[in-house]
N, C-alpha and C. Protein backbone atom coordinates (compact mmCIF):
# COMPACT_ATOMS: atom_id res chain seq x y z
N UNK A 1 139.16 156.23 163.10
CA UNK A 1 138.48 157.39 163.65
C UNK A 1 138.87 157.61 165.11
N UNK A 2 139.07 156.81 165.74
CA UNK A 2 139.07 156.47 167.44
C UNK A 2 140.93 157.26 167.63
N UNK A 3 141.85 156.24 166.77
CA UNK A 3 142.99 156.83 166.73
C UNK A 3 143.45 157.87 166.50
N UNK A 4 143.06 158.76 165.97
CA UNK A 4 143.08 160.31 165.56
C UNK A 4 142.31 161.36 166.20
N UNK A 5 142.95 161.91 167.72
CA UNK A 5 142.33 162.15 168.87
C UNK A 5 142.00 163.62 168.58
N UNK A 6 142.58 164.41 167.52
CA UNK A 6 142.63 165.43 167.44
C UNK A 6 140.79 165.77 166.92
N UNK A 7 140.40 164.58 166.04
CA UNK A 7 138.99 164.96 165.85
C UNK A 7 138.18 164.42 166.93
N UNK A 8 136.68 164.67 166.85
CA UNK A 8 135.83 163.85 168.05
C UNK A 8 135.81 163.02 167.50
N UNK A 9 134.81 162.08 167.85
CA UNK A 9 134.42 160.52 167.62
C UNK A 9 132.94 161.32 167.17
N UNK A 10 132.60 160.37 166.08
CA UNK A 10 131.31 160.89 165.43
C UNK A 10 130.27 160.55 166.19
N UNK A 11 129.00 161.18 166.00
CA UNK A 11 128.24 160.86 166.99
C UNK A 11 127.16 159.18 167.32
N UNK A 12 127.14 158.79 165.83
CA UNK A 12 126.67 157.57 165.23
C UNK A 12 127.48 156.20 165.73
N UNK A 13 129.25 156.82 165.36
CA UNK A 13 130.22 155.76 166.26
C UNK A 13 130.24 155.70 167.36
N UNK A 14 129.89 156.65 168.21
CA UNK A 14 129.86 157.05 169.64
C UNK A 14 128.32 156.04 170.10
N UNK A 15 127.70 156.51 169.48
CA UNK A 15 125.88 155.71 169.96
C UNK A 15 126.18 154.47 169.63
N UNK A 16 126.80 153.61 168.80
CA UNK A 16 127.27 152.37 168.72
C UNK A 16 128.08 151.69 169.65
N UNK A 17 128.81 152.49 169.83
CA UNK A 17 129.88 151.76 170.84
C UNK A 17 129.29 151.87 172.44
N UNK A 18 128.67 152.49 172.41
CA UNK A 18 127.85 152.49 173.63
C UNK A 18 126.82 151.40 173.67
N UNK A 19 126.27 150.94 172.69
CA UNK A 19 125.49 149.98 172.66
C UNK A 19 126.12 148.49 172.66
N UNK A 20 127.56 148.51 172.08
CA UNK A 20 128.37 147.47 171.73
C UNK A 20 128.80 146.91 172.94
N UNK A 21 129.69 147.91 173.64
CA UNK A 21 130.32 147.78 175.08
C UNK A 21 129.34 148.66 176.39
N UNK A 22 129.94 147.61 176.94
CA UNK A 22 129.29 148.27 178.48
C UNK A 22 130.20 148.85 179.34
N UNK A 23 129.51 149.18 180.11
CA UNK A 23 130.55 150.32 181.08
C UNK A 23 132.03 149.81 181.91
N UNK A 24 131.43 148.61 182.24
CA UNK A 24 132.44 147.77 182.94
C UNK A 24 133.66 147.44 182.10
N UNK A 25 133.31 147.21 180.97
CA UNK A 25 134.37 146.73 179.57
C UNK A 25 135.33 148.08 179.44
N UNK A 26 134.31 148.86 179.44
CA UNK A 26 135.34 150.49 179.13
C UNK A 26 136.02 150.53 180.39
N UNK A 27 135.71 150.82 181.64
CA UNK A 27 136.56 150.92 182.28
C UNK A 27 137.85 150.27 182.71
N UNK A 28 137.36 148.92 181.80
CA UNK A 28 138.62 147.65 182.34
C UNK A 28 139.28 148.15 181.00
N UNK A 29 138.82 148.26 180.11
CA UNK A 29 139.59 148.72 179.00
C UNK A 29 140.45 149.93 179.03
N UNK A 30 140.16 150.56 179.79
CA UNK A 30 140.89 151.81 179.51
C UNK A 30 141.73 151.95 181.10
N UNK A 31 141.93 151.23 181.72
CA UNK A 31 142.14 151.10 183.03
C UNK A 31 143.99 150.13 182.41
N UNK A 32 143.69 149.26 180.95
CA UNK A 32 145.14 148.83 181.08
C UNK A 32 145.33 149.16 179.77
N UNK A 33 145.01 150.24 179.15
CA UNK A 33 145.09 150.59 177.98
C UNK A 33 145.10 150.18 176.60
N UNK A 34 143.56 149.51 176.76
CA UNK A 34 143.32 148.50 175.41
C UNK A 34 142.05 148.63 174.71
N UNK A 35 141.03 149.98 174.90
CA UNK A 35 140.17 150.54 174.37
C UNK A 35 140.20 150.40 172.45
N UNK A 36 141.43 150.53 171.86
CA UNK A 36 141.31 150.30 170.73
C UNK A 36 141.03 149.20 170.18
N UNK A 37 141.64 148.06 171.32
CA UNK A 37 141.39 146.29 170.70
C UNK A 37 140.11 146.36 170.93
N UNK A 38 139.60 146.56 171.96
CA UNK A 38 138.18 146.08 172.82
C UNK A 38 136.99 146.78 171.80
N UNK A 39 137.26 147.82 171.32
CA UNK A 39 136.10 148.69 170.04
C UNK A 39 136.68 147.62 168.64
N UNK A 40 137.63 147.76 168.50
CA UNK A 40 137.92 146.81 167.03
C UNK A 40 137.00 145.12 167.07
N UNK A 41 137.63 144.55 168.48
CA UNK A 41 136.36 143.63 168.47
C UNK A 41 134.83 143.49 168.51
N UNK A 42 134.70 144.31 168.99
CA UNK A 42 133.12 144.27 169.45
C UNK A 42 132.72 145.47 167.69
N UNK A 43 133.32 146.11 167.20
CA UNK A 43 132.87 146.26 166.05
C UNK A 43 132.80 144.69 164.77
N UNK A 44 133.76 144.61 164.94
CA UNK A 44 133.86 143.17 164.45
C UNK A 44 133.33 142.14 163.82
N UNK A 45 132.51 141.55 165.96
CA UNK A 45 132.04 141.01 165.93
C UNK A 45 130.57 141.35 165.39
N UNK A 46 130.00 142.85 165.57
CA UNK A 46 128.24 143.50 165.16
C UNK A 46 128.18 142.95 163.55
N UNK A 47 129.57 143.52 162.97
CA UNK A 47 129.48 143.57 161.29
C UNK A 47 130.04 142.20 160.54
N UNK A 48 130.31 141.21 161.28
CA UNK A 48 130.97 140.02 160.41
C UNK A 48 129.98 139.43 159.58
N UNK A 49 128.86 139.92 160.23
CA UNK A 49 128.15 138.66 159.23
C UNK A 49 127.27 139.87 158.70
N UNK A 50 127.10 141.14 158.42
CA UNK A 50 126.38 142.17 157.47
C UNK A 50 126.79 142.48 156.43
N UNK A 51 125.86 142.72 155.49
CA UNK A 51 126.55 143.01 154.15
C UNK A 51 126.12 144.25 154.25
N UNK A 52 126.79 145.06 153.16
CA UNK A 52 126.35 146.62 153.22
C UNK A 52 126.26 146.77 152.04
N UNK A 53 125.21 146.45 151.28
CA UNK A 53 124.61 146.82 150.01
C UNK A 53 123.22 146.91 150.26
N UNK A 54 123.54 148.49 149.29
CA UNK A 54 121.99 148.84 148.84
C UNK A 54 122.35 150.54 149.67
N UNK A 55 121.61 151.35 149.01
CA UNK A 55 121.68 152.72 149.63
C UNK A 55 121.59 153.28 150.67
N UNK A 56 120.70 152.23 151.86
CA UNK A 56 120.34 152.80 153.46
C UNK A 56 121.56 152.35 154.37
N UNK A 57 122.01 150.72 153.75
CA UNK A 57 122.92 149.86 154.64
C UNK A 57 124.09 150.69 154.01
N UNK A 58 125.08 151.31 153.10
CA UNK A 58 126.09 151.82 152.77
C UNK A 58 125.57 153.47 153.72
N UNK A 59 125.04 154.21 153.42
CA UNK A 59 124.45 155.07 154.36
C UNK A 59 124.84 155.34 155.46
N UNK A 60 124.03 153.87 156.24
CA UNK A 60 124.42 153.55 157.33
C UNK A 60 125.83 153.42 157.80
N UNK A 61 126.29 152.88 157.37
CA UNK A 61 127.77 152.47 157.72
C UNK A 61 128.70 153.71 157.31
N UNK A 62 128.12 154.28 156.78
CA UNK A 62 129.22 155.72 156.63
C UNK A 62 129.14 156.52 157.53
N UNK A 63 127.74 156.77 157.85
CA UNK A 63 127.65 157.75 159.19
C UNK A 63 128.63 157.56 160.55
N UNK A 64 128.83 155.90 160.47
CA UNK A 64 129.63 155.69 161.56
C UNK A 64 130.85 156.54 161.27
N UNK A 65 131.32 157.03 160.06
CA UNK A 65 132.64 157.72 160.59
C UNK A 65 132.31 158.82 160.19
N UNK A 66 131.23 159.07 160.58
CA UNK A 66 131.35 161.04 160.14
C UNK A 66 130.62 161.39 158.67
N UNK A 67 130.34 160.44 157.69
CA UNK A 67 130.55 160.88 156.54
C UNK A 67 128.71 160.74 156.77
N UNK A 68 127.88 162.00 156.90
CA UNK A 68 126.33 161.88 156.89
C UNK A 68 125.97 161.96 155.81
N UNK A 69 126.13 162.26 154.48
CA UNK A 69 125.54 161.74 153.22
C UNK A 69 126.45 161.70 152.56
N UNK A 70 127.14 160.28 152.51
CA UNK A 70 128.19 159.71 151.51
C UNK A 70 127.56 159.84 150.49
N UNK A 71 126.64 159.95 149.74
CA UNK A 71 125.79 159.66 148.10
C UNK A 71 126.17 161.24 147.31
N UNK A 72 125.89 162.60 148.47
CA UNK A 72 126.00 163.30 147.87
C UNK A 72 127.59 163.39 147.89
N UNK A 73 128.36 163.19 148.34
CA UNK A 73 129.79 163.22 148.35
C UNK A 73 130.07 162.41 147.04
N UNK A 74 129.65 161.20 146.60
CA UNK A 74 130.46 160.42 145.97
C UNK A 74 129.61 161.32 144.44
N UNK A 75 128.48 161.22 144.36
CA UNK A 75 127.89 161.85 143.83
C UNK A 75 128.77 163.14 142.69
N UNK A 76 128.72 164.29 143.86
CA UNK A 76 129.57 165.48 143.29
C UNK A 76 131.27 165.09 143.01
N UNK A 77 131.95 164.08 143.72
CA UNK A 77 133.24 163.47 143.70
C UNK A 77 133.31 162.80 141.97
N UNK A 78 132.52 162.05 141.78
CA UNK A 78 132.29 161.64 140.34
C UNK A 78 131.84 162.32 139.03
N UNK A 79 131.11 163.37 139.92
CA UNK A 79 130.41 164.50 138.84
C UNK A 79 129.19 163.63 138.06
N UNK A 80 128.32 162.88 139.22
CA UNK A 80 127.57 161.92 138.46
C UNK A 80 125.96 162.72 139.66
N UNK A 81 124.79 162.50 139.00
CA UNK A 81 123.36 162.69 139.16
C UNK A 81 123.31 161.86 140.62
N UNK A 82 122.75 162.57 141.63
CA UNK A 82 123.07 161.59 143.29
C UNK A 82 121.82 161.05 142.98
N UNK A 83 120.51 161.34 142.81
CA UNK A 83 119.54 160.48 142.74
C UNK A 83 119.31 159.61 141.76
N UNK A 84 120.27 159.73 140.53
CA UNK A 84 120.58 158.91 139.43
C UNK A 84 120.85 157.67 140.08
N UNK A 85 121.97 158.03 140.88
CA UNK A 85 123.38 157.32 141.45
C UNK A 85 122.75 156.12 142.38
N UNK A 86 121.87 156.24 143.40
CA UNK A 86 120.97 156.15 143.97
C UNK A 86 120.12 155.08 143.72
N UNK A 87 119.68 155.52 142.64
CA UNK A 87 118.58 154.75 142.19
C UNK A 87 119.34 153.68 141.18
N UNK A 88 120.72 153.63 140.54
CA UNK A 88 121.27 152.62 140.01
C UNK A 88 122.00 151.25 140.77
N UNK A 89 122.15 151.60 141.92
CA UNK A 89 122.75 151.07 143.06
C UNK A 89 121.89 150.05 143.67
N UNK A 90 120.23 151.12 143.44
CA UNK A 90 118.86 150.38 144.47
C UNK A 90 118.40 149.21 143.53
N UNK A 91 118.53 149.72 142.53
CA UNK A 91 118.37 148.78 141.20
C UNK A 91 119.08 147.34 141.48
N UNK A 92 120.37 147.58 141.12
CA UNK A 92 120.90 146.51 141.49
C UNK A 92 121.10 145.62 142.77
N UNK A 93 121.31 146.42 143.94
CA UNK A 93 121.40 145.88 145.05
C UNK A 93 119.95 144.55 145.39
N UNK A 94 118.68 145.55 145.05
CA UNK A 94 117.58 145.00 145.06
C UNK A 94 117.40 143.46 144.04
N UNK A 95 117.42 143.93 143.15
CA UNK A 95 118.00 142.42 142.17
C UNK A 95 118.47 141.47 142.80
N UNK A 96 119.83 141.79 143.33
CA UNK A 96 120.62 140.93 143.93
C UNK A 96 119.98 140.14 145.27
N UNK A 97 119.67 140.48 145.53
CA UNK A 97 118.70 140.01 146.82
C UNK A 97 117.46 139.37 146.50
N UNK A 98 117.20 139.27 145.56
CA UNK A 98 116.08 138.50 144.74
C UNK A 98 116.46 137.52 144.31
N UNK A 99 117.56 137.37 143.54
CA UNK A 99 118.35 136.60 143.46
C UNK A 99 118.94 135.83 144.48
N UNK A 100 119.88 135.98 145.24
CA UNK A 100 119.90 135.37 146.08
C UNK A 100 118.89 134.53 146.71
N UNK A 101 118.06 135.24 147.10
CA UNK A 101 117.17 134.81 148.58
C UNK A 101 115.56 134.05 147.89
N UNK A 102 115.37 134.29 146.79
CA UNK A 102 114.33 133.48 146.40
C UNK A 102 114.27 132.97 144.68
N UNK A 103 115.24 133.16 144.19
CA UNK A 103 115.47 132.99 142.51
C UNK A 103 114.34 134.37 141.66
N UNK A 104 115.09 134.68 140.41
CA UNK A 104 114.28 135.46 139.72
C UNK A 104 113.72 135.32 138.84
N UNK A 105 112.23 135.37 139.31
CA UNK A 105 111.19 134.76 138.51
C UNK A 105 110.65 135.98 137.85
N UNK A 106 110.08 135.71 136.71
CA UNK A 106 108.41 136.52 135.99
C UNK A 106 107.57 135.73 136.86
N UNK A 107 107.01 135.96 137.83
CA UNK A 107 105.74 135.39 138.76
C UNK A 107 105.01 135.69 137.78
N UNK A 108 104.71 136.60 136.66
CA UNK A 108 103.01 136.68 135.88
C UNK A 108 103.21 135.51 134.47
N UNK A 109 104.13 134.90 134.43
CA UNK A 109 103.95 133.79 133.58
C UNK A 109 103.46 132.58 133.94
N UNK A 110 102.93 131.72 133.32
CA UNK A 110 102.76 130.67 134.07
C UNK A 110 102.81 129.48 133.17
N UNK A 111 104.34 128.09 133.42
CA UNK A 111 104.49 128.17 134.70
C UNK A 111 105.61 129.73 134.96
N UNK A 112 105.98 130.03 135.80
CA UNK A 112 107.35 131.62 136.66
C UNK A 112 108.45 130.84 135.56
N UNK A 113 108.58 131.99 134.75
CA UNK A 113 110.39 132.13 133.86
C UNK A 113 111.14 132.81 134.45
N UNK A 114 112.29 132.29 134.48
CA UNK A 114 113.26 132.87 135.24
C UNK A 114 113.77 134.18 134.33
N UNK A 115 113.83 135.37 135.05
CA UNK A 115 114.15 136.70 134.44
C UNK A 115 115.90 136.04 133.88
N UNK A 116 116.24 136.83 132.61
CA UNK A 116 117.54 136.75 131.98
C UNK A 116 118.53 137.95 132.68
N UNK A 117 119.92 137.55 132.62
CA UNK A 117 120.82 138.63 133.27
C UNK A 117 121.41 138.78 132.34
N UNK A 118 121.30 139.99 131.38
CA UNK A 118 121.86 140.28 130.54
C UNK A 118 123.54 140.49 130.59
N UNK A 119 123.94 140.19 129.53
CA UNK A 119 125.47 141.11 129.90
C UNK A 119 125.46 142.30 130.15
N UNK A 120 124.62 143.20 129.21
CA UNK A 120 124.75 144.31 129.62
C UNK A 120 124.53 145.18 130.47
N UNK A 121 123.10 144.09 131.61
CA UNK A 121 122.89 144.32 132.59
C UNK A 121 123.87 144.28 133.57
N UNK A 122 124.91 143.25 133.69
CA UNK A 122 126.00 143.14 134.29
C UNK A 122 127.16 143.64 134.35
N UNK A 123 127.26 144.09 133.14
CA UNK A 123 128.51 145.29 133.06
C UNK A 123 128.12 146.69 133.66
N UNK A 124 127.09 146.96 133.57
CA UNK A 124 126.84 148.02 134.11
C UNK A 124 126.28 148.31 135.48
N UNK A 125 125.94 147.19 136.14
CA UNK A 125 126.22 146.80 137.71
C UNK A 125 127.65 146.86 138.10
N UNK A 126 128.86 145.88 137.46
CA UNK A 126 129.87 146.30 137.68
C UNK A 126 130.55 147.33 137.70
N UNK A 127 130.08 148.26 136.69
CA UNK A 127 130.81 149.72 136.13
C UNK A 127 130.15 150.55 137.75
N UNK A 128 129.14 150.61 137.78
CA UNK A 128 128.24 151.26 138.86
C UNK A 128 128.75 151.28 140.58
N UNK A 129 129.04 149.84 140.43
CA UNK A 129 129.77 149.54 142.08
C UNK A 129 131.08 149.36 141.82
N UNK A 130 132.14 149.39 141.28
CA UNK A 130 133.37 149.87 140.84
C UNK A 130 132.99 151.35 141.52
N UNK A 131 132.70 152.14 140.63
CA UNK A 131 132.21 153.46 140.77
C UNK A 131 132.19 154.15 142.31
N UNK A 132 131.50 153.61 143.07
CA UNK A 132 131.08 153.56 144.23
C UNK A 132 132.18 153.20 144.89
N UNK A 133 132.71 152.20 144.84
CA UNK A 133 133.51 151.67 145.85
C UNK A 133 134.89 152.82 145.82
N UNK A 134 135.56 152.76 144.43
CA UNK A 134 136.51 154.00 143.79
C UNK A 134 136.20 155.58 144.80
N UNK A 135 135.02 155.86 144.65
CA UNK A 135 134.90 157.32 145.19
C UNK A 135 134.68 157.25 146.84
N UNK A 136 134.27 156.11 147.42
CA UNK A 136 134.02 156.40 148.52
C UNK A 136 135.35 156.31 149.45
N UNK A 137 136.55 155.25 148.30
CA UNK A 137 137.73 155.50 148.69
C UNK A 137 138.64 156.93 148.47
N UNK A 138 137.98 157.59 147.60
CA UNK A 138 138.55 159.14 147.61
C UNK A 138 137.67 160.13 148.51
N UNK A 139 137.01 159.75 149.39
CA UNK A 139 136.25 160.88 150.44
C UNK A 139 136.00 160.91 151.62
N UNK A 140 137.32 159.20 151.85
CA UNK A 140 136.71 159.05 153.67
C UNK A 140 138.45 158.79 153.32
């Protein structure tokens, strides 16, 4: 985005990098002409350890280059339902994080059974974020 002077800098990337770097950095940066390394790092370093799943955090991270509602883009790009789309993504993403971060239980059994991951549940998480990943590479 930064390299391609002919457009602006979006306004989301712009409020970031202002928060990332400080004034002193820009000026030393751009004083020996190394503004592109100095944003590549300090982006870098914000996102190395974020994941971007789930509908707000992908969202998020699109706005940084301009793209203010990637969902309806990928959405009409696929010819697929955006709040469908949306809500299959939240589905899963959410799961996944349950998974991860505390195991997936039936809490109303007792003793807690661990919920089953179907195959077919899984193929169609895969088919879904395939999906996603595919179109957002055809719109940015």
């Amino acid at each position: 985005m930064l390299k391609d002077i002919t457009k602006p800098c979006p306004v989301k990337l712009r409020e970031q990098l202002k928060q990332l770097i400080n004034q002193d950095e820009l000026l030393d940066a751009a004083r020996i002409g190394d503004l592109l390394t100095r944003v590549e790092k300090a982006l870098k370093e914000k996102f190395e350890e974020s994941s971007f799943q789930g509908v707000k955090k992908i969202t998020e991270a699109m706005r940084l280059i301009g793209k203010e509602d990637i969902f309806k883009e990928i959405a009409d790009s696929a010819s697929l339902n955006e709040q469908q789309l949306k809500e299959s993504v939240g589905r899963f993403t959410k799961r996944r994080h349950i998974i991860a971060h505390c195991g997936d239980y039936d809490l109303t059994q007792t003793p807690p059974e661990e919920n089953p991951i179907t195959k077919p549940d899984a193929e169609e998480c895969i088919k879904i974020m395939k999906k996603v990943a595919k179109e957002i590479q055809k719109v940015i």
